[in-house]
Protein backbone atom coordinates (compact mmCIF):
# COMPACT_ATOMS: atom_id res chain seq x y z
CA UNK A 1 73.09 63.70 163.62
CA UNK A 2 71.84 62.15 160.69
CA UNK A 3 71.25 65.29 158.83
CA UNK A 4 74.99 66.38 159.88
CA UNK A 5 76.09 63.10 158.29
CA UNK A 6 74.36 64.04 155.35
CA UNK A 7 74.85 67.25 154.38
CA UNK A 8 78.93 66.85 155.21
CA UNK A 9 79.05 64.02 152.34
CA UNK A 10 77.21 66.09 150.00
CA UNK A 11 78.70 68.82 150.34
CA UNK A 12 82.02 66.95 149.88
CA UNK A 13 80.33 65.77 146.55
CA UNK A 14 79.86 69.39 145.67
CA UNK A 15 76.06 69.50 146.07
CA UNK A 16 73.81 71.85 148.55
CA UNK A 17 72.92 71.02 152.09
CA UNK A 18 69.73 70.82 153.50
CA UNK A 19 68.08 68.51 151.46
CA UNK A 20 68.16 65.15 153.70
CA UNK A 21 64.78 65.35 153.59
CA UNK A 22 62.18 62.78 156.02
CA UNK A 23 65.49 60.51 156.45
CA UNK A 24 65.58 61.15 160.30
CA UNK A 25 61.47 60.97 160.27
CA UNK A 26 62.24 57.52 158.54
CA UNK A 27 64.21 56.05 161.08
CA UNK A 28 62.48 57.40 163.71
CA UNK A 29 59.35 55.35 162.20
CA UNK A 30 57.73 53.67 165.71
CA UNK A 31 57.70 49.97 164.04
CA UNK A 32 61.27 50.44 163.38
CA UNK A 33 62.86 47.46 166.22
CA UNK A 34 66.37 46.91 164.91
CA UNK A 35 66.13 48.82 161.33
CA UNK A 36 66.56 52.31 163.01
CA UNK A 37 68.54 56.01 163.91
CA UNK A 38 70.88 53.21 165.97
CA UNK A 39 71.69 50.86 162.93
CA UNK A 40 72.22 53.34 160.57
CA UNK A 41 74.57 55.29 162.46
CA UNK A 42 76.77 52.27 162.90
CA UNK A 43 76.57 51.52 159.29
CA UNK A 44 78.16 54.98 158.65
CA UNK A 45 80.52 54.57 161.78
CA UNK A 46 81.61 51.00 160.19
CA UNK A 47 81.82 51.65 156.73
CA UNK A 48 84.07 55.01 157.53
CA UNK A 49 86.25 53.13 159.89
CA UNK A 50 86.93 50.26 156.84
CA UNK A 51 87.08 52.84 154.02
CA UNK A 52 89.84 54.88 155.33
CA UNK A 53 92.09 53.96 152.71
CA UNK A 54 89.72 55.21 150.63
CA UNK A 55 89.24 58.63 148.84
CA UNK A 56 87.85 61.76 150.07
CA UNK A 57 84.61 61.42 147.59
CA UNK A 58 84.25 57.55 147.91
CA UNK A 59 84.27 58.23 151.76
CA UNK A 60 81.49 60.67 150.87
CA UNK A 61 79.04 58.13 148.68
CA UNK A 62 79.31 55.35 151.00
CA UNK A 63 77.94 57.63 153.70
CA UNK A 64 75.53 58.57 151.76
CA UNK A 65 74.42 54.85 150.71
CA UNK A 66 74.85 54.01 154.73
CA UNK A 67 72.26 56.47 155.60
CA UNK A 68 69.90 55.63 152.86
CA UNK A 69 70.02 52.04 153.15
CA UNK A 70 66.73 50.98 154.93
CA UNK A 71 65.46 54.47 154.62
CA UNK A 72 62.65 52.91 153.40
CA UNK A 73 61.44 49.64 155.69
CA UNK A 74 58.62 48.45 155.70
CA UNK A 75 59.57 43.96 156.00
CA UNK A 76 59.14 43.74 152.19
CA UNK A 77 62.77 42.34 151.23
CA UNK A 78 63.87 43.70 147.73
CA UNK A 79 60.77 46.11 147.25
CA UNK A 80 62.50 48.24 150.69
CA UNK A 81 65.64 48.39 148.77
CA UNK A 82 64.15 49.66 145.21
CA UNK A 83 61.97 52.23 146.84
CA UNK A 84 65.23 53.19 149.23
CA UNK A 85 67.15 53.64 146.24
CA UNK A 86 64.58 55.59 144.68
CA UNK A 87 64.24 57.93 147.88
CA UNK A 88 68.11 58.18 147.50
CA UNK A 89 67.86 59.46 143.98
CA UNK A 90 65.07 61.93 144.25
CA UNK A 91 67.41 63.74 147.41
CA UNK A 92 70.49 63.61 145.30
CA UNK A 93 68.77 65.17 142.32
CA UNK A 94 67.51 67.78 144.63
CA UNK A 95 70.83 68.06 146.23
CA UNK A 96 72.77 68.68 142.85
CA UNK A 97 74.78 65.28 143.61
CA UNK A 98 74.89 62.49 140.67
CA UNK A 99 72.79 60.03 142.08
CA UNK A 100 73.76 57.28 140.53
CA UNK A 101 76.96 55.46 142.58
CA UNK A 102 74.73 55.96 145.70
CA UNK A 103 71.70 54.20 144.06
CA UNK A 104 73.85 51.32 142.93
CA UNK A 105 75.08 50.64 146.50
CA UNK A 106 71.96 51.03 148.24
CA UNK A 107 70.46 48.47 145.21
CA UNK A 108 73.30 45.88 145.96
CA UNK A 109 71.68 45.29 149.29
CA UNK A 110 68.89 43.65 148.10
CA UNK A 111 70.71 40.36 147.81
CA UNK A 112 73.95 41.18 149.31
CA UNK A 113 76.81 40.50 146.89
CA UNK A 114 79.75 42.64 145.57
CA UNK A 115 81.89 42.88 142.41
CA UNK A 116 83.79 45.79 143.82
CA UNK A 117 85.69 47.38 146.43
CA UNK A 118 83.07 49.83 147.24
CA UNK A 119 80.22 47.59 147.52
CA UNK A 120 82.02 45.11 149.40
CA UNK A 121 82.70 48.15 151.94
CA UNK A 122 79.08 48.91 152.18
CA UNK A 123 77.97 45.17 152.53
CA UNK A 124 80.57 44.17 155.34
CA UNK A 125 79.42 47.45 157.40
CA UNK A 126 75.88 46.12 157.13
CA UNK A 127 76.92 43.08 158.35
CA UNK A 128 78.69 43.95 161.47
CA UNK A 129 75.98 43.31 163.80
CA UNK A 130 76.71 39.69 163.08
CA UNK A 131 79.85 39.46 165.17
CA UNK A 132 78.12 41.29 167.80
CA UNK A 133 78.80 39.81 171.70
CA UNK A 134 76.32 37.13 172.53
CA UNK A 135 73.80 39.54 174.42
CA UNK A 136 73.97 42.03 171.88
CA UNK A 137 73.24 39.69 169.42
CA UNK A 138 70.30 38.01 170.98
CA UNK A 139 68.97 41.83 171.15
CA UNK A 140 69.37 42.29 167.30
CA UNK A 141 67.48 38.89 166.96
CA UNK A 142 64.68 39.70 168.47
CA UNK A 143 64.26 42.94 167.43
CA UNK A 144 64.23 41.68 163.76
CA UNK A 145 61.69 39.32 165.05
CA UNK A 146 59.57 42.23 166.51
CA UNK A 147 59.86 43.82 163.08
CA UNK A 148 58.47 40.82 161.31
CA UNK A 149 55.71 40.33 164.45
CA UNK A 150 52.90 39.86 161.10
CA UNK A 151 54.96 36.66 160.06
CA UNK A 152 53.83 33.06 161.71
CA UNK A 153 56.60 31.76 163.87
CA UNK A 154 56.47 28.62 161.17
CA UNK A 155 56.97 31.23 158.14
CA UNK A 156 59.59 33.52 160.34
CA UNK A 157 61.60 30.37 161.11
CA UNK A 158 61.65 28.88 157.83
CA UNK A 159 62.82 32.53 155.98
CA UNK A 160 65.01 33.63 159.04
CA UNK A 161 66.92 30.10 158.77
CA UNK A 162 67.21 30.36 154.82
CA UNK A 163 68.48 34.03 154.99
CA UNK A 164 71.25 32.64 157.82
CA UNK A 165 72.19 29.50 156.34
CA UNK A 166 72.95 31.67 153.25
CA UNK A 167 74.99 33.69 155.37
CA UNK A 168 76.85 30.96 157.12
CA UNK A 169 77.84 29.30 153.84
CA UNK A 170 79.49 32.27 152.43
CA UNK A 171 83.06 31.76 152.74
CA UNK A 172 84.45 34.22 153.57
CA UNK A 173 81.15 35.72 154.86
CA UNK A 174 83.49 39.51 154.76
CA UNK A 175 84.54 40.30 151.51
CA UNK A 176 87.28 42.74 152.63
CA UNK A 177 90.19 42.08 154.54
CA UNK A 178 90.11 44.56 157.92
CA UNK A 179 86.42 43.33 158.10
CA UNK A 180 87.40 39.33 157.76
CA UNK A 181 90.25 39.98 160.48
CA UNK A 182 87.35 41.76 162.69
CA UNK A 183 84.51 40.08 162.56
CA UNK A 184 84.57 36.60 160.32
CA UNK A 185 84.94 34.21 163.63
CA UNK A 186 82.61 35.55 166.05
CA UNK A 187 79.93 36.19 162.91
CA UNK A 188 79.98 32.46 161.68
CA UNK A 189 80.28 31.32 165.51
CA UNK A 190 76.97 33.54 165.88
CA UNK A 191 75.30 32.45 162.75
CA UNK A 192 75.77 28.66 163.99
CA UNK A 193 73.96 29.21 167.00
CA UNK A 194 70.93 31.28 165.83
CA UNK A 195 70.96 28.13 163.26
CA UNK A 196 70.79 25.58 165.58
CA UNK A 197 67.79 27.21 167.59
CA UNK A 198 65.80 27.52 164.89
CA UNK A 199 66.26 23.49 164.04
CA UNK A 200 65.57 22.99 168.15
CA UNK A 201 61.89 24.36 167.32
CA UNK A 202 60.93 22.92 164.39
């Protein structure tokens, strides 16, 4: 599936197919909790469904930057991103594609913030799982933990609760306007409650 994904967006970019590569090996990766094949495939599914509007070829390099997101995870914030983005670039080369638009998105994620349309697209996808029901949620939660299982619970709870207070101030949390309307309430409603049962253990 991921591979289909792939080789329809670069294909649409004018490059050769066949060249995703270890990205399905990646997310297959057996300490992968929450950062895997599932996540990455909703990224895509998201960021389609709120990029409609969109062109033909942007539809194409935000799939792209979907799949190669967290291609590389290994719980090392910013360095996962850079070496992502660097996978990313090395397929595209191969691939014929100008790597460049799909490295800049897949950079942006390191911290999160948009200037453009585009980005803001990739960055709302990515953020979906935040207005997920309250089971669902409480799965994502603790599958992030389980990916961070060689943090203290002291050190988890004192980067998980800067990380979602960050979050939670962000107003609006969705920079574009189908993903605000979607998921804005039940994210921040969410975000609140995670919040408040970190400050119940400390």
């Amino acid at each position: 599936m991921l591979e289909a994904l792939w080789d329809k967006a670069v294909q649409t970019l004018g490059g050769r197919p066949g060249t995703a590569g270890d990205l399905a090996a990646r997310y297959a990766e057996p300490h992968r909790a929450y950062h895997d094949t599932d996540h990455v495939l909703a990224v895509a599914r998201d960021v389609a469904d709120l990029a409609a509007h969109r062109t033909e070829r942007d539809r194409a390099v935000l799939t792209l930057a979907a799949l190669a997101h967290d291609v590389v995870y290994d719980g090392r914030p910013g360095e996962d991103e850079r070496n992502s983005a660097e996978w990313v670039r090395e397929r595209l080369e191969e691939a014929g594609v100008d790597p460049e638009p799909v490295v800049a998105l897949v950079l942006a994620t390191i911290d999160h913030t948009a200037t453009d349309e585009l980005t803001a697209l990739l960055m709302d996808a990515d953020l979906a799982i935040l207005a997920a029901d309250p089971e669902a949620y409480e799965r994502y939660r603790q599958a992030v933990r389980r990916e961070y299982a060689h943090v203290t619970d002291e050190a988890w709870r004192a980067g998980r609760g800067q990380v979602l207070e960050s979050l939670h101030e962000r107003d609006p949390l969705y920079r574009t306007p189908r993903a605000r309307a979607r998921w804005e309430a039940r994210a921040k409603a969410n975000l609140a409650a995670e919040l408040a049962g970190l400050s119940e253990l400390r």
